[in-house]
PDB file of N, CA and C in Angstrom:
ATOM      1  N   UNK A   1       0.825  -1.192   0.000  1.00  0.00           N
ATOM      2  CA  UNK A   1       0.000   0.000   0.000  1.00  0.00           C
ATOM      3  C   UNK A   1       0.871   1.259   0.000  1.00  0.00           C
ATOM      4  N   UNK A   2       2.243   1.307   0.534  1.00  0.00           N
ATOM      5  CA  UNK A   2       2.968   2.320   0.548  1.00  0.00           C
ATOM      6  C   UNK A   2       3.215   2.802  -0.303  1.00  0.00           C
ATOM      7  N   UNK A   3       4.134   1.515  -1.448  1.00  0.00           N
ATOM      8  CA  UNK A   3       4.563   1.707  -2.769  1.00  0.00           C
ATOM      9  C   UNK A   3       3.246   2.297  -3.730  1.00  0.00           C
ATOM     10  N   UNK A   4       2.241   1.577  -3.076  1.00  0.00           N
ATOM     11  CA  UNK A   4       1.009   2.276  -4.230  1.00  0.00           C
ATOM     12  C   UNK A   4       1.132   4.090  -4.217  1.00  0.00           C
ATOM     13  N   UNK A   5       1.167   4.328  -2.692  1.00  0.00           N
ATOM     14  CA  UNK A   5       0.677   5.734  -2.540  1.00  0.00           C
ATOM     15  C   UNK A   5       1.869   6.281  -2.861  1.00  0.00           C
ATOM     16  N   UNK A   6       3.010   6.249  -2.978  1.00  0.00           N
ATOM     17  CA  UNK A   6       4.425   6.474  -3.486  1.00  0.00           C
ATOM     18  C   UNK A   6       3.894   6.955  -5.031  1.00  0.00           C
ATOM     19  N   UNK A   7       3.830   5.751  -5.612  1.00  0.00           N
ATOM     20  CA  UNK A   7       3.698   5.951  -7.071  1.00  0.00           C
ATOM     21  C   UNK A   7       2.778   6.948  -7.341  1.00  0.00           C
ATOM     22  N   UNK A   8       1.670   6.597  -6.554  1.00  0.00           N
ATOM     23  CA  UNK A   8       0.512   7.818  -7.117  1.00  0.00           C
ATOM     24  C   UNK A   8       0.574   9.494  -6.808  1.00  0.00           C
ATOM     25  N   UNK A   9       1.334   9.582  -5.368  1.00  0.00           N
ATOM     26  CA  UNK A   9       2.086  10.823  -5.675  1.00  0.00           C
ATOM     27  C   UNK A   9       3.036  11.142  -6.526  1.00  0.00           C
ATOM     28  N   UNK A  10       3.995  10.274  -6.855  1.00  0.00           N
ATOM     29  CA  UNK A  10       4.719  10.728  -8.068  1.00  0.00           C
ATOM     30  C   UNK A  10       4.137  11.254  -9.475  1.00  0.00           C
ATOM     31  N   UNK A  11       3.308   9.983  -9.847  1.00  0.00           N
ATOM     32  CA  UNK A  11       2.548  10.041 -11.314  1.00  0.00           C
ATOM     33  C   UNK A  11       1.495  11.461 -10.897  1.00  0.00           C
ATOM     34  N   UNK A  12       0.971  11.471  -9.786  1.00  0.00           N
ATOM     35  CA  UNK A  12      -0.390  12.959  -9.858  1.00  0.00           C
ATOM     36  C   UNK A  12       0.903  14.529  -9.735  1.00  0.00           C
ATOM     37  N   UNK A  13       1.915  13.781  -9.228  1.00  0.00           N
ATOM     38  CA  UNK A  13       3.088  15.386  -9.422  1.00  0.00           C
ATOM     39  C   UNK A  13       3.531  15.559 -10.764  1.00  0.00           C
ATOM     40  N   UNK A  14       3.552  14.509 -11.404  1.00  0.00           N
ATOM     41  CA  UNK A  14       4.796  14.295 -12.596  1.00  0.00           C
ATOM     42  C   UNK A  14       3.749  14.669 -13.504  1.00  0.00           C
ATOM     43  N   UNK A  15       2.240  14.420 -13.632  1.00  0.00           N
ATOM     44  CA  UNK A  15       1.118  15.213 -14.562  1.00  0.00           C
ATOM     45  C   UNK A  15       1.347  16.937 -14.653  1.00  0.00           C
ATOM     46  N   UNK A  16       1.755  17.205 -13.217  1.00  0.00           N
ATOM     47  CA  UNK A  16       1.539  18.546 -13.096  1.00  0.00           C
ATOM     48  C   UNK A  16       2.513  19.072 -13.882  1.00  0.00           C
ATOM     49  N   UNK A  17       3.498  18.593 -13.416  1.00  0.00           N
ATOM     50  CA  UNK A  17       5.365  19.081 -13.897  1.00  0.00           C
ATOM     51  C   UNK A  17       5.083  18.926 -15.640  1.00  0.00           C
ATOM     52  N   UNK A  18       4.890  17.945 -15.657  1.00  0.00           N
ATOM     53  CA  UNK A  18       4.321  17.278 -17.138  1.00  0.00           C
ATOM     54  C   UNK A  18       3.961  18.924 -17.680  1.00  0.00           C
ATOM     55  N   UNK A  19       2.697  18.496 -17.631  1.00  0.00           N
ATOM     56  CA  UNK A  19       1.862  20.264 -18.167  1.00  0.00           C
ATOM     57  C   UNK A  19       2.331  21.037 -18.207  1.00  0.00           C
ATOM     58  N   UNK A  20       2.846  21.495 -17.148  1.00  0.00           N
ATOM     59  CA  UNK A  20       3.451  23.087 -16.819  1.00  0.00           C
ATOM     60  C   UNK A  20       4.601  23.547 -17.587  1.00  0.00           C
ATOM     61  N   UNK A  21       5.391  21.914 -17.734  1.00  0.00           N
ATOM     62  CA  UNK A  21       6.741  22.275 -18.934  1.00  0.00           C
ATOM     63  C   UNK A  21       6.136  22.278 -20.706  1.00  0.00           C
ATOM     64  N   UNK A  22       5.415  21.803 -20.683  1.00  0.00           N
ATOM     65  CA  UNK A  22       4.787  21.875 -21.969  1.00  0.00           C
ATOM     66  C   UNK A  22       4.148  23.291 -22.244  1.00  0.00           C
ATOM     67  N   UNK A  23       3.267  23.197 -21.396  1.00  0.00           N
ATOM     68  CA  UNK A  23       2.759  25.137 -21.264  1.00  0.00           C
ATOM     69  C   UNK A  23       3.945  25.839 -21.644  1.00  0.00           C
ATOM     70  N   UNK A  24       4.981  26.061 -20.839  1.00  0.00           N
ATOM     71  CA  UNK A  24       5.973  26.910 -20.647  1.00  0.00           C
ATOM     72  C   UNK A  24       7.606  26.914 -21.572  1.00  0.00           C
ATOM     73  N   UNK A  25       7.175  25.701 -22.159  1.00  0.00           N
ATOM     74  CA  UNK A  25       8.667  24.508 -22.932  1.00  0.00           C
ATOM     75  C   UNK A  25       9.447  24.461 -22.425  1.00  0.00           C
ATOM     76  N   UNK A  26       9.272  24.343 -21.159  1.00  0.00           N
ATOM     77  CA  UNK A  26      10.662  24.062 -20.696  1.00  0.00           C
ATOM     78  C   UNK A  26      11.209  22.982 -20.235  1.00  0.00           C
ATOM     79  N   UNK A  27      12.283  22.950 -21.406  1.00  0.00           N
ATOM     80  CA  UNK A  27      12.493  21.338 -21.514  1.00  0.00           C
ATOM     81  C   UNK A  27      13.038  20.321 -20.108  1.00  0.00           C
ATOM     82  N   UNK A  28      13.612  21.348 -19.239  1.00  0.00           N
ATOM     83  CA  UNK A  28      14.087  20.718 -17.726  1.00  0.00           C
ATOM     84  C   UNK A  28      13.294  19.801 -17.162  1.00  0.00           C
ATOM     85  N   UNK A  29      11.747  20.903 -17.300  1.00  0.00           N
ATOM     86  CA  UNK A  29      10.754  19.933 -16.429  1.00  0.00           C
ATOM     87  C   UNK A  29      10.464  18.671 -17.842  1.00  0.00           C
ATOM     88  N   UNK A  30      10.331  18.372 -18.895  1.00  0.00           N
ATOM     89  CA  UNK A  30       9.754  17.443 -19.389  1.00  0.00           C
ATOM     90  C   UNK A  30      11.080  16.765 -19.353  1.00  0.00           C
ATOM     91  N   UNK A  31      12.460  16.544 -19.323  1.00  0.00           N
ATOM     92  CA  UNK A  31      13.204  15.459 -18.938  1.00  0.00           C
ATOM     93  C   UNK A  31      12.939  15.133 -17.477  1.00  0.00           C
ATOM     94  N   UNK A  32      12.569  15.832 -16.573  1.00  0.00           N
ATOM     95  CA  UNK A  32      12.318  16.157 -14.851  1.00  0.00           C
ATOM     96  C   UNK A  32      11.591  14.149 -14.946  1.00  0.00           C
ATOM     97  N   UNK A  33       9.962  14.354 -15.556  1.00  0.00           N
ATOM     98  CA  UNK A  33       9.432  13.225 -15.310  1.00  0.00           C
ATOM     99  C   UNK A  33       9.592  11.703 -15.181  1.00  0.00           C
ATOM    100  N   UNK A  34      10.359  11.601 -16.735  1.00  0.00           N
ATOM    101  CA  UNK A  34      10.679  10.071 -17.097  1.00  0.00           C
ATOM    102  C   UNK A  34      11.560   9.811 -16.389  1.00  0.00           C
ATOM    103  N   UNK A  35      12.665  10.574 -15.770  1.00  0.00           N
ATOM    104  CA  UNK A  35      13.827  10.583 -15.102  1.00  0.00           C
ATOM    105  C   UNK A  35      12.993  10.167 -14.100  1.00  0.00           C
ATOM    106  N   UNK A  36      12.491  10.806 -13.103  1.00  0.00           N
ATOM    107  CA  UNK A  36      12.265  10.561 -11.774  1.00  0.00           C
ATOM    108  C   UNK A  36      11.440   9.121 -11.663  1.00  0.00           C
ATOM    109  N   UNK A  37      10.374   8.817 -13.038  1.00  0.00           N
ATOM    110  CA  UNK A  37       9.825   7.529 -13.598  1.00  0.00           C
ATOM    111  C   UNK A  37      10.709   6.308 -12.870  1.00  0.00           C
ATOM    112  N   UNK A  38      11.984   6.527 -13.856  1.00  0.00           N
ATOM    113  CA  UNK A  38      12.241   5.297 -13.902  1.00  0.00           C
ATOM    114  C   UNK A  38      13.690   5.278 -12.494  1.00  0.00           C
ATOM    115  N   UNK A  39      13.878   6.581 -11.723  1.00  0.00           N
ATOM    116  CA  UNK A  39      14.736   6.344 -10.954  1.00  0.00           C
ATOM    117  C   UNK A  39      13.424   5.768  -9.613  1.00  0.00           C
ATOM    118  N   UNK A  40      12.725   5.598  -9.778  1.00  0.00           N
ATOM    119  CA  UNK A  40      11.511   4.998  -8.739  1.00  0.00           C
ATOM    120  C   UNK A  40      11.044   3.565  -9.300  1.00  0.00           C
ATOM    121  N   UNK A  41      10.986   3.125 -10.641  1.00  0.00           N
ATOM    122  CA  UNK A  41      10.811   2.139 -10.894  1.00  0.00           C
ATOM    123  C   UNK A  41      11.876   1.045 -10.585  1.00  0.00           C
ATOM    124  N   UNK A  42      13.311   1.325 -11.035  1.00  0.00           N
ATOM    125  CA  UNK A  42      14.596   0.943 -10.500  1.00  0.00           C
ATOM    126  C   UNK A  42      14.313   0.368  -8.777  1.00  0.00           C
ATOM    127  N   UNK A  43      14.327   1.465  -7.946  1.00  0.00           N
ATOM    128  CA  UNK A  43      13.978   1.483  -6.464  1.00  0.00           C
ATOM    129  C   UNK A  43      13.293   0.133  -5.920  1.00  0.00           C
ATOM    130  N   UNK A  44      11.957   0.028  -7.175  1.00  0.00           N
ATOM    131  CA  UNK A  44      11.117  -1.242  -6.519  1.00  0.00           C
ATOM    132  C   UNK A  44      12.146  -2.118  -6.620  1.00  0.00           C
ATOM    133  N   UNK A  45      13.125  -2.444  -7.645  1.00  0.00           N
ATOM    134  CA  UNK A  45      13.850  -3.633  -7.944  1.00  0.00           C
ATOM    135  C   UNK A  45      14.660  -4.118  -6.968  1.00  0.00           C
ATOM    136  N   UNK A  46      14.733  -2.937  -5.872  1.00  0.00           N
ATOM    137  CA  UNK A  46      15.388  -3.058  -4.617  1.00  0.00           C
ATOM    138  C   UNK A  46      14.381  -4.157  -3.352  1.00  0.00           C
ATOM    139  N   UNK A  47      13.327  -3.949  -3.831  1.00  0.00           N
ATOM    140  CA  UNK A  47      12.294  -4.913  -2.856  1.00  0.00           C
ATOM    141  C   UNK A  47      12.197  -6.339  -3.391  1.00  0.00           C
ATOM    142  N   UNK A  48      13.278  -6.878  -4.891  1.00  0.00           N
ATOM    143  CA  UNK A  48      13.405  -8.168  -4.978  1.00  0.00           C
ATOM    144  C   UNK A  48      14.595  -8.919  -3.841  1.00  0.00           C
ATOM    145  N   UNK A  49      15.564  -8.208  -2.987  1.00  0.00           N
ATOM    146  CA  UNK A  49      16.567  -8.760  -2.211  1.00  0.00           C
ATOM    147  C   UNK A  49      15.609  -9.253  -1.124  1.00  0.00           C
ATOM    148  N   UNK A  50      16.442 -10.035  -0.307  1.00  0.00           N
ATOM    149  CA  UNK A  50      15.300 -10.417   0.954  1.00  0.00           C
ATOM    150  C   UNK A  50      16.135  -9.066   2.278  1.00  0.00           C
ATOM    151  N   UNK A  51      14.775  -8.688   2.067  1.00  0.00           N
ATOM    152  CA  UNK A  51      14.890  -7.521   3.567  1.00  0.00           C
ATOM    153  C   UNK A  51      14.925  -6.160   3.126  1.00  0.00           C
ATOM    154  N   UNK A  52      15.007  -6.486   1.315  1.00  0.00           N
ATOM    155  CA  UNK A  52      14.905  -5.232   0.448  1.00  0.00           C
ATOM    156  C   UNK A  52      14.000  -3.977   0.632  1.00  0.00           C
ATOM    157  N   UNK A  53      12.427  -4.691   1.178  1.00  0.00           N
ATOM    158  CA  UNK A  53      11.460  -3.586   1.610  1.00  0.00           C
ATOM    159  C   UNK A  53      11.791  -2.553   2.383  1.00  0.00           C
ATOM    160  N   UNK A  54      12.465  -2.679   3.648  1.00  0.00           N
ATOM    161  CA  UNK A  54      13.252  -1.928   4.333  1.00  0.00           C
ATOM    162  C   UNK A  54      13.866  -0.918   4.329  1.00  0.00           C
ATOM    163  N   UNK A  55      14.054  -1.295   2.375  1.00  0.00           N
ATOM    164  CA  UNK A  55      15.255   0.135   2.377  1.00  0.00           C
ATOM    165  C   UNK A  55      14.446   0.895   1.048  1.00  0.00           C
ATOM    166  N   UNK A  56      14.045  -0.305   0.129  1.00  0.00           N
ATOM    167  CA  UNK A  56      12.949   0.049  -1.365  1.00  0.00           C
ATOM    168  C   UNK A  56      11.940   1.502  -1.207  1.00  0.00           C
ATOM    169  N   UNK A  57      11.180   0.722   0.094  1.00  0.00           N
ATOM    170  CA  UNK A  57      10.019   1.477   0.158  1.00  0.00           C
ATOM    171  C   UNK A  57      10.430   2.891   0.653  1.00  0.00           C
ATOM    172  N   UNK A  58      10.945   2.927   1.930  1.00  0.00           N
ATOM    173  CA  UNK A  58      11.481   4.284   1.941  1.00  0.00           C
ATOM    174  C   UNK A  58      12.039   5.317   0.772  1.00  0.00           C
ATOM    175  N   UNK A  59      13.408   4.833   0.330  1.00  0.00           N
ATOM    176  CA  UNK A  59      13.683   5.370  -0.968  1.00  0.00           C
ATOM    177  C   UNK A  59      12.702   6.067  -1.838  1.00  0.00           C
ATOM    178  N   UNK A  60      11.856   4.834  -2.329  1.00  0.00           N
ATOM    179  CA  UNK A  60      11.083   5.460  -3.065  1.00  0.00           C
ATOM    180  C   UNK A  60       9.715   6.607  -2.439  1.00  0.00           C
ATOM    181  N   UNK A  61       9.644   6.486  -1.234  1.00  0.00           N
ATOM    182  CA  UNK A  61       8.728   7.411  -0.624  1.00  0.00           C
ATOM    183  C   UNK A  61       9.711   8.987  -0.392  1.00  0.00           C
ATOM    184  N   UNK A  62      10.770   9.087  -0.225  1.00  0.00           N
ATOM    185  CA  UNK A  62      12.065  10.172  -0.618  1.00  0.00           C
ATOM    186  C   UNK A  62      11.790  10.628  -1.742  1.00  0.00           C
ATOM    187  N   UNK A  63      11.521  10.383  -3.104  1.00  0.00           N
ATOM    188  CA  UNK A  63      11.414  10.298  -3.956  1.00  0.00           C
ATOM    189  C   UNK A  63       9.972  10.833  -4.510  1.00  0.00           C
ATOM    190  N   UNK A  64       9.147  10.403  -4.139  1.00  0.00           N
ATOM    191  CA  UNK A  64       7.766  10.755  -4.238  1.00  0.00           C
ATOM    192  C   UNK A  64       7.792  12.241  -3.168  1.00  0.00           C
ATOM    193  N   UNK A  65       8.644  12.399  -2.167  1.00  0.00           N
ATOM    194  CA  UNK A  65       8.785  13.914  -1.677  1.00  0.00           C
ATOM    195  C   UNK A  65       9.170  14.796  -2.337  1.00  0.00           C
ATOM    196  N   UNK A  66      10.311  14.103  -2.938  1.00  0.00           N
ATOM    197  CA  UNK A  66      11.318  15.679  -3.702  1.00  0.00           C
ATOM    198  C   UNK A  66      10.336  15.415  -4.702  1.00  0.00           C
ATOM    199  N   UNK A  67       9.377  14.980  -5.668  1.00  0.00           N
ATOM    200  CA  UNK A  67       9.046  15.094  -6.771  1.00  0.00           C
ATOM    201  C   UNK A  67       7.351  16.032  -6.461  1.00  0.00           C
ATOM    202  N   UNK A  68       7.003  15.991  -5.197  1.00  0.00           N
ATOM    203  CA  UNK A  68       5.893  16.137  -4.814  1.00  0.00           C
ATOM    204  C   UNK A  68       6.819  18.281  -4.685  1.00  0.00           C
ATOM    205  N   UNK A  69       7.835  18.188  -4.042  1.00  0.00           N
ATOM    206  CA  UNK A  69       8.083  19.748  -3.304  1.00  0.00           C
ATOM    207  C   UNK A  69       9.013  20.383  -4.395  1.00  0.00           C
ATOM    208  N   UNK A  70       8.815  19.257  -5.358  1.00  0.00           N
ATOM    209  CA  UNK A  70       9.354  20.446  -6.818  1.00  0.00           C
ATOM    210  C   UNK A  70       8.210  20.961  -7.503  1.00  0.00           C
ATOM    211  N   UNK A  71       6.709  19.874  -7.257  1.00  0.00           N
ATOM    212  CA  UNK A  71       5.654  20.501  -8.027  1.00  0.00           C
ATOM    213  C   UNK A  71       5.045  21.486  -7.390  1.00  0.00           C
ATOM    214  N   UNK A  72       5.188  21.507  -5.633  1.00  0.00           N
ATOM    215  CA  UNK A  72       4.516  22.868  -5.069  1.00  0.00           C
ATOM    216  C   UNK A  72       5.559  23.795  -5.007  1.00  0.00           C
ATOM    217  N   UNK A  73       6.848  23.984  -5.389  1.00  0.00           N
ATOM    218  CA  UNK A  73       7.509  25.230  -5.848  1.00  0.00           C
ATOM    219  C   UNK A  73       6.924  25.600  -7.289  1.00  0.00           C
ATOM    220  N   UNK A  74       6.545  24.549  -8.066  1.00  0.00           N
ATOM    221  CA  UNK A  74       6.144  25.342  -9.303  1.00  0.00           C
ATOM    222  C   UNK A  74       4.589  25.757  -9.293  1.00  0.00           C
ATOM    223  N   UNK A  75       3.932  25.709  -8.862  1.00  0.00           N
ATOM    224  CA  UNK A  75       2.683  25.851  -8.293  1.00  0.00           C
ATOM    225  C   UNK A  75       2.420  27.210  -7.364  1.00  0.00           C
TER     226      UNK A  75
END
């Protein structure tokens, strides 16, 4: 359930960032997304070790912060 709410803050920030660089072209924020995508998708791969959750889930909830307090600076 963590990883869910992880992801879904990322993906409902990364819409925003999404838009706003398109609005604006600025190309920072539209590399910003896929980047942060797949440095969180990577992360889960960390919850295949045994005891991996431990360190996965956090990470990626770090992650879903900075991506969440870059979209309310642009906001």
């Amino acid at each position: 359930a963590i990883i869910s709410l992880g992801f879904l803050v990322i993906h409902t920030s990364s819409m925003i960032i999404a838009f706003n660089g398109y609005g604006e072209r600025k190309k920072s924020d539209l590399i910003f997304v896929p980047v942060v995508h797949l440095i969180a998708a990577v992360l889960t791969l960390i919850n295949l070790a045994p005891g991996g959750c431990l360190i996965g889930t956090p990470l990626l909830c770090v992650v879903a912060a900075v991506t969440l307090q870059y979209c309310w600076q642009m906001v």
